[in-house]
C-alpha atoms as a PDB file:
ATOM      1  CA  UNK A   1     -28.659 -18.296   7.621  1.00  0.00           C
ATOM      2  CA  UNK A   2     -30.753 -21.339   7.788  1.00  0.00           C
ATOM      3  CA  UNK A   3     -32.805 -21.301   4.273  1.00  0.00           C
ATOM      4  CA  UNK A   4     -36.266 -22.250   6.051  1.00  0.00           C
ATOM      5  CA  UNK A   5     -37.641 -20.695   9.276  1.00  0.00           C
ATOM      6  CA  UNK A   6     -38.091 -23.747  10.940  1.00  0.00           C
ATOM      7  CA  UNK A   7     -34.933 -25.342  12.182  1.00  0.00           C
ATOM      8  CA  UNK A   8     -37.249 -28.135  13.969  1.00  0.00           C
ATOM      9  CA  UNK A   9     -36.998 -30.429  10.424  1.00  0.00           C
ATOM     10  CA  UNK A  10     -33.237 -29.759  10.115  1.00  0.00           C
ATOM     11  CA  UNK A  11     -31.897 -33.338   8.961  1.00  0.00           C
ATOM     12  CA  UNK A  12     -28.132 -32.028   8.223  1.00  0.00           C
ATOM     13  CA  UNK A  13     -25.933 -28.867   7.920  1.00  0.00           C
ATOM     14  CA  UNK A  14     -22.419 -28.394   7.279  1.00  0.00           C
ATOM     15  CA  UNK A  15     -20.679 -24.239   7.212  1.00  0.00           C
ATOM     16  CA  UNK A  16     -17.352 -25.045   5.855  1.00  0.00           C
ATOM     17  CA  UNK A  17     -14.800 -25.981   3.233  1.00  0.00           C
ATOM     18  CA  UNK A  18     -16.077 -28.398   0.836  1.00  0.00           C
ATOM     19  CA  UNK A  19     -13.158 -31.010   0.655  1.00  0.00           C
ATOM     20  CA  UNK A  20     -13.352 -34.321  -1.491  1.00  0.00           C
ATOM     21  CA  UNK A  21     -13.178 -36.051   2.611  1.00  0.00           C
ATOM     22  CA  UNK A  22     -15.910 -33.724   3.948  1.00  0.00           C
ATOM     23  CA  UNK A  23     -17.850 -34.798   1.148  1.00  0.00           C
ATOM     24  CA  UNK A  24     -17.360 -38.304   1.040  1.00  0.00           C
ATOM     25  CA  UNK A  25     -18.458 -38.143   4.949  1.00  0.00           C
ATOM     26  CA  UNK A  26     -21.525 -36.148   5.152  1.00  0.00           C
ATOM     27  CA  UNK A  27     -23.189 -38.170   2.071  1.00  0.00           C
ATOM     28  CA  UNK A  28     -22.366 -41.113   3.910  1.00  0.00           C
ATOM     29  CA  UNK A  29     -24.187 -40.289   7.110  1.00  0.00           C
ATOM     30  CA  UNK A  30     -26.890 -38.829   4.798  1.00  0.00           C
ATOM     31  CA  UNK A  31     -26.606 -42.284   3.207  1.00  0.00           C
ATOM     32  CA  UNK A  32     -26.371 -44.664   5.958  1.00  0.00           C
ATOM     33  CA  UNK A  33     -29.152 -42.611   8.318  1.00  0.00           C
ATOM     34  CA  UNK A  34     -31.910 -42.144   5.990  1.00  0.00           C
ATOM     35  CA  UNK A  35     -34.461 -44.238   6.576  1.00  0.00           C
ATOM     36  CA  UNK A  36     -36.555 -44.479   3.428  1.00  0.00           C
ATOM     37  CA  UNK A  37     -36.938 -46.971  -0.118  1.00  0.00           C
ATOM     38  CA  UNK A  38     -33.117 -47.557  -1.683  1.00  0.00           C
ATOM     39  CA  UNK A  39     -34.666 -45.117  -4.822  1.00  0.00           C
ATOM     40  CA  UNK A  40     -35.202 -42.155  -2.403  1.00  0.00           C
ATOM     41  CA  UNK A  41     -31.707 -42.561  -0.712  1.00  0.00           C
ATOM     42  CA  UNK A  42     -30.231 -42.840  -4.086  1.00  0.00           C
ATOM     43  CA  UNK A  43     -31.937 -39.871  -5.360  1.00  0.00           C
ATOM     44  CA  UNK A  44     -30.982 -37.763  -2.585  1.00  0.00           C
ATOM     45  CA  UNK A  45     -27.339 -38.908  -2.279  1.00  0.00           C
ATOM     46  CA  UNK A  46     -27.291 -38.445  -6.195  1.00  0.00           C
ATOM     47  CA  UNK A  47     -28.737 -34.693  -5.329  1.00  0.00           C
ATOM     48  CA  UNK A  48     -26.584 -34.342  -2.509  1.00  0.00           C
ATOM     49  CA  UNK A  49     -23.588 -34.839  -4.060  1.00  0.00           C
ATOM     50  CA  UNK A  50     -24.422 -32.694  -7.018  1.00  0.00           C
ATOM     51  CA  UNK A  51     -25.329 -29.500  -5.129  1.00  0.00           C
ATOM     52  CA  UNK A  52     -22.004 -29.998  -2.794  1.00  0.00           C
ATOM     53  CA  UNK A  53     -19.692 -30.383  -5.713  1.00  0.00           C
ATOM     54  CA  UNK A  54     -20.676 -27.284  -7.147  1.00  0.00           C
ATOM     55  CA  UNK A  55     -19.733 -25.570  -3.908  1.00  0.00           C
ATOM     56  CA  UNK A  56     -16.565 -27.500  -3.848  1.00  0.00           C
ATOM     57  CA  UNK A  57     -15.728 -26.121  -7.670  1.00  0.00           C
ATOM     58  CA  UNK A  58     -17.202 -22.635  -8.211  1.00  0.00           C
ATOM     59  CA  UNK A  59     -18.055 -21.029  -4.879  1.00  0.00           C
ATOM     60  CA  UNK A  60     -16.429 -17.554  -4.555  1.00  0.00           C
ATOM     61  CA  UNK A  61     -15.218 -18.404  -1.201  1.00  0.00           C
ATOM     62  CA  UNK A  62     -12.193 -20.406  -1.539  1.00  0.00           C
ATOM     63  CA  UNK A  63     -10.269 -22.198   1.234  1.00  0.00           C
ATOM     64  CA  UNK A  64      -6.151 -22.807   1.062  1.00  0.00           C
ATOM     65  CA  UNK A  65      -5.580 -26.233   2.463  1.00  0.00           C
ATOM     66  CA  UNK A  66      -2.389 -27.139   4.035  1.00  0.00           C
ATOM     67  CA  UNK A  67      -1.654 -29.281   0.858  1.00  0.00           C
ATOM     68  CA  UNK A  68      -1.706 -26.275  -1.215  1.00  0.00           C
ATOM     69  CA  UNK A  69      -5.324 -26.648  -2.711  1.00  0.00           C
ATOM     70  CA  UNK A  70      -8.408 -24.908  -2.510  1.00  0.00           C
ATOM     71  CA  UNK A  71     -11.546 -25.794  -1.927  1.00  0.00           C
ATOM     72  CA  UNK A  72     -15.308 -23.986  -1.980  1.00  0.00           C
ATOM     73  CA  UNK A  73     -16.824 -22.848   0.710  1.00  0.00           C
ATOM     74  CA  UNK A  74     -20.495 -22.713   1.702  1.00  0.00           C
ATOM     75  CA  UNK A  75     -23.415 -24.360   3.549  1.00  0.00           C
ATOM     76  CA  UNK A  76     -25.418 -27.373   2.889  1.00  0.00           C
ATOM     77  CA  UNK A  77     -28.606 -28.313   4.550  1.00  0.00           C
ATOM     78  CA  UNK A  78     -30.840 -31.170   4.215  1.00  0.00           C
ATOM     79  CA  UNK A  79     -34.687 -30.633   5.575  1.00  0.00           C
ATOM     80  CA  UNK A  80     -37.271 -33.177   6.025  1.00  0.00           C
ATOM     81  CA  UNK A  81     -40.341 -31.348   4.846  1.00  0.00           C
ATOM     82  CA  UNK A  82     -44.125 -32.914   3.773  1.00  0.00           C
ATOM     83  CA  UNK A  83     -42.879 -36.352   3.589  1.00  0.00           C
ATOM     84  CA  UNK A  84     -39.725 -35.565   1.595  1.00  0.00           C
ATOM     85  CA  UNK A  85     -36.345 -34.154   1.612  1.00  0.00           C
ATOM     86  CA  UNK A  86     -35.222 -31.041   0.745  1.00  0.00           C
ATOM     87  CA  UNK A  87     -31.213 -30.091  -0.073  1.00  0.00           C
ATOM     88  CA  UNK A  88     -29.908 -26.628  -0.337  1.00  0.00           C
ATOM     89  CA  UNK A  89     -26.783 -24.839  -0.312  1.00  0.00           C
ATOM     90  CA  UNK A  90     -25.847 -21.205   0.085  1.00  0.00           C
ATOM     91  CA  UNK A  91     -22.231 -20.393  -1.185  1.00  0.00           C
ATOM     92  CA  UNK A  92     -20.718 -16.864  -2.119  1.00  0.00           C
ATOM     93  CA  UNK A  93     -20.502 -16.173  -5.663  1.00  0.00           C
ATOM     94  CA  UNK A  94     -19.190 -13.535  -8.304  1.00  0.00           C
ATOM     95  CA  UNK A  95     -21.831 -10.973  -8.975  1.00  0.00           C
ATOM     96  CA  UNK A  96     -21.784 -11.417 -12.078  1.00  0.00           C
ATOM     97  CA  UNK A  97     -22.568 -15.154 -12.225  1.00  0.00           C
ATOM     98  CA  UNK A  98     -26.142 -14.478 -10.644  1.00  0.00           C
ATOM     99  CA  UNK A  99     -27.663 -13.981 -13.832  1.00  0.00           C
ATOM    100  CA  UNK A 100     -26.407 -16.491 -15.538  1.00  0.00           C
ATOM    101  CA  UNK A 101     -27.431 -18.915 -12.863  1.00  0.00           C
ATOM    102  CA  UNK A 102     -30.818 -17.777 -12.460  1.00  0.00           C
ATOM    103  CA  UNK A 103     -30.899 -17.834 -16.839  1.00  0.00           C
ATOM    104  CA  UNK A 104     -29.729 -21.540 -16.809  1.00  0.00           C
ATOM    105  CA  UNK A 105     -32.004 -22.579 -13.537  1.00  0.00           C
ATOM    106  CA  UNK A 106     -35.005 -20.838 -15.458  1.00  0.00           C
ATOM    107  CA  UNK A 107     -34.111 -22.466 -18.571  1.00  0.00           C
ATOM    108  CA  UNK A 108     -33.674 -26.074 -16.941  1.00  0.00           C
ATOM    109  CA  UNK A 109     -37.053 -26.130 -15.395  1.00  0.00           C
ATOM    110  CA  UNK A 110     -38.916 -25.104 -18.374  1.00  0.00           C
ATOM    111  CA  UNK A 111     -37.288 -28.208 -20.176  1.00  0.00           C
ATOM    112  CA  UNK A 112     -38.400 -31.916 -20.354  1.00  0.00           C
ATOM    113  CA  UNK A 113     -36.811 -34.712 -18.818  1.00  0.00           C
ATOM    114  CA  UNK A 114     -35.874 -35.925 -22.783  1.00  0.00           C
ATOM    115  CA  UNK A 115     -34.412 -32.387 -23.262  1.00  0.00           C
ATOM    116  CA  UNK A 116     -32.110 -32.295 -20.579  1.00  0.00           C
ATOM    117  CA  UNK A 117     -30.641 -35.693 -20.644  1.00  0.00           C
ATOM    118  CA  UNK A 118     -29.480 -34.773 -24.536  1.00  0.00           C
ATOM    119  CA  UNK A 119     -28.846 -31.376 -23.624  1.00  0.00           C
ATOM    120  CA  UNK A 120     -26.607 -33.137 -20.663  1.00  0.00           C
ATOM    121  CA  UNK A 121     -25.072 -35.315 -23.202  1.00  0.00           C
ATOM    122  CA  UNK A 122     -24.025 -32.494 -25.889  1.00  0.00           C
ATOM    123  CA  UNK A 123     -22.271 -30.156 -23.091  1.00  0.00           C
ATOM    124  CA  UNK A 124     -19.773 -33.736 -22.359  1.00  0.00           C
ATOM    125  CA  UNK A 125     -19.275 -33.889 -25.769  1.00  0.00           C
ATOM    126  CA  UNK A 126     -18.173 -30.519 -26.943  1.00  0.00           C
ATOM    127  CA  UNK A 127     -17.021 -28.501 -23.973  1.00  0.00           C
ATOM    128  CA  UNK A 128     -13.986 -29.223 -21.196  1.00  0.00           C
ATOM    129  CA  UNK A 129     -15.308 -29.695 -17.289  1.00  0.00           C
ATOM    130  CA  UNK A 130     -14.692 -25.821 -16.323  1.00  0.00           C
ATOM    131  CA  UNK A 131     -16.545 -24.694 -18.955  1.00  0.00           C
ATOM    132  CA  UNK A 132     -19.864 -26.556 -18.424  1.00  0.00           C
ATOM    133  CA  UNK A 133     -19.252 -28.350 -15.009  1.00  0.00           C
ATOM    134  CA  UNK A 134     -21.752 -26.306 -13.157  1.00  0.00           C
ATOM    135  CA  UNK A 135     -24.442 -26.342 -16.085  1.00  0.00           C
ATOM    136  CA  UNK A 136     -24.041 -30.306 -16.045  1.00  0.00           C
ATOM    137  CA  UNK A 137     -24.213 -30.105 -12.492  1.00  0.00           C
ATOM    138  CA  UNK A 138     -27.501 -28.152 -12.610  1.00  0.00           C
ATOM    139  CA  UNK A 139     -29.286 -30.531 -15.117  1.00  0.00           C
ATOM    140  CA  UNK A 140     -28.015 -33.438 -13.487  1.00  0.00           C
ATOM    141  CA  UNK A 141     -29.682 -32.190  -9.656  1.00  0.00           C
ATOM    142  CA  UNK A 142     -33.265 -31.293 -11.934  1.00  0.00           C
ATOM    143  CA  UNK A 143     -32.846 -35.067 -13.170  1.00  0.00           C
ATOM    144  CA  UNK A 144     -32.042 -36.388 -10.230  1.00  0.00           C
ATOM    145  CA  UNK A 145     -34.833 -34.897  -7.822  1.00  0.00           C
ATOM    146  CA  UNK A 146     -37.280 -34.935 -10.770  1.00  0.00           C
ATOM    147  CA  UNK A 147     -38.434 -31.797  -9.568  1.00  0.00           C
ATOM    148  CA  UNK A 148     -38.531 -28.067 -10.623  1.00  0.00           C
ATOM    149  CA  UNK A 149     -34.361 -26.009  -9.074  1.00  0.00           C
ATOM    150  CA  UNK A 150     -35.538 -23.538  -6.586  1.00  0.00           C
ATOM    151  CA  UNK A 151     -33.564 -20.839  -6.669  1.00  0.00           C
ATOM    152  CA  UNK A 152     -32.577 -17.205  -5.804  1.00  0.00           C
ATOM    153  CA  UNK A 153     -29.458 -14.887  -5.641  1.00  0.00           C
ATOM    154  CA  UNK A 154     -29.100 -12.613  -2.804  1.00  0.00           C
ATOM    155  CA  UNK A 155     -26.980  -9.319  -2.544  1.00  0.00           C
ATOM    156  CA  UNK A 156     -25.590  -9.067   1.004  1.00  0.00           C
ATOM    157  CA  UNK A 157     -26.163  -4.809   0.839  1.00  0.00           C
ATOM    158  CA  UNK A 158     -23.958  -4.449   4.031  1.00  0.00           C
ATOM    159  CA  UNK A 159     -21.284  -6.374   3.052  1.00  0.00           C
ATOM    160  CA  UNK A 160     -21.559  -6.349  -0.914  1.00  0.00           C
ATOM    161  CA  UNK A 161     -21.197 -10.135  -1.279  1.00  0.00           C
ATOM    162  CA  UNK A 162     -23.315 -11.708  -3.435  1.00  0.00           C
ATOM    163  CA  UNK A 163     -24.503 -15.548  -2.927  1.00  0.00           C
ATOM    164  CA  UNK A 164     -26.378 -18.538  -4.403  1.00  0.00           C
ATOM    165  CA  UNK A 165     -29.479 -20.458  -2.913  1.00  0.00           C
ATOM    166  CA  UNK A 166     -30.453 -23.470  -4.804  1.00  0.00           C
ATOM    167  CA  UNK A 167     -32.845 -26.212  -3.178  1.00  0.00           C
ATOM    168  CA  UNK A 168     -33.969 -29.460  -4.569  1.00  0.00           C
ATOM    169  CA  UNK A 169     -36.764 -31.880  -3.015  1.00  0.00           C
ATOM    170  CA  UNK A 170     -36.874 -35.109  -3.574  1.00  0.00           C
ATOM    171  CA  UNK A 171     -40.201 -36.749  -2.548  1.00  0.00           C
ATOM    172  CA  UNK A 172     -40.461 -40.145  -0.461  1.00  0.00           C
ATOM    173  CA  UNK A 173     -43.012 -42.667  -1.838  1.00  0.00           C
ATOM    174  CA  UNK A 174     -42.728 -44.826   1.171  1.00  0.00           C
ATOM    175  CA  UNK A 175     -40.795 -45.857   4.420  1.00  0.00           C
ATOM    176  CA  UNK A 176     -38.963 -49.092   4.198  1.00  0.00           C
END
């Protein structure tokens, strides 16, 4: 399930377990292969890292690793589209959660930059990581890209499964 027709722009993808050494691997590649300013590579390893982590903590697909943890599973892709970069990632969630995603995606793009950062900064200050660690996560990827989430949730009707598409682009001013 590639998330854009056109597989000729494909920059990276990973189907997997999301593991603190996958991680750490991919964004380096994405890191040390990017060729644009050191804000745009920042931005999009920022992004990156964001949108993976989520995956990593709340997907509804867990892995068992042979140390006894679990991880998230779920895809990541990285595009190069109209002289930018887009990430997405696709991971299995609890039906239940879609709403409340697509509420706090809706609610973060209607916001201001000013909005979020305090909004950001309230949620550390009152509320433990599992509570809020994907709503930080969420602000921190609009602040990041500086550009509107884009977003959906998709029901799998053969299978029942439901799952959660979120993109952000981040925008290249100019090749170094």
């Amino acid at each position: 399930m590639l998330p854009y027709n056109d597989s000729e722009h494909l920059y990276l993808m990973y189907d997997g377990p999301f593991n603190i050494e996958t991680i750490s691997t991919l964004a380096k590649s994405l890191q040390d292969n990017t060729i644009a300013t050191e804000h745009v590579r920042k931005k999009l390893y920022r992004v990156f890292i964001e949108l993976v982590q989520n995956v990593a903590l709340y997907s509804g697909n867990k892995i068992l690793l042979a140390r006894g943890t679990t991880v998230g599973k779920g895809k990541v892709f990285v595009h190069y589209i109209n002289d930018g970069f887009t990430c997405t990632t696709i991971n299995k969630i609890i039906k239940e959660h879609g709403d409340i995603l697509v509420e706090n995606c809706n609610n973060i793009n209607a916001a201001s930059s000013e909005y979020l950062r305090n909004k950001k900064k309230r949620l550390r200050e009152v509320a433990t990581f599992q509570d809020t660690g994907a709503h930080i996560g969420l602000i921190m990827i609009a602040l990041y890209s500086g550009n509107p989430l884009q977003f959906e949730v998709i029901n799998d009707k053969s299978t029942g499964d439901t799952y959660f598409k979120i993109s952000a682009s981040i925008y290249k001013k100019a090749y170094k």
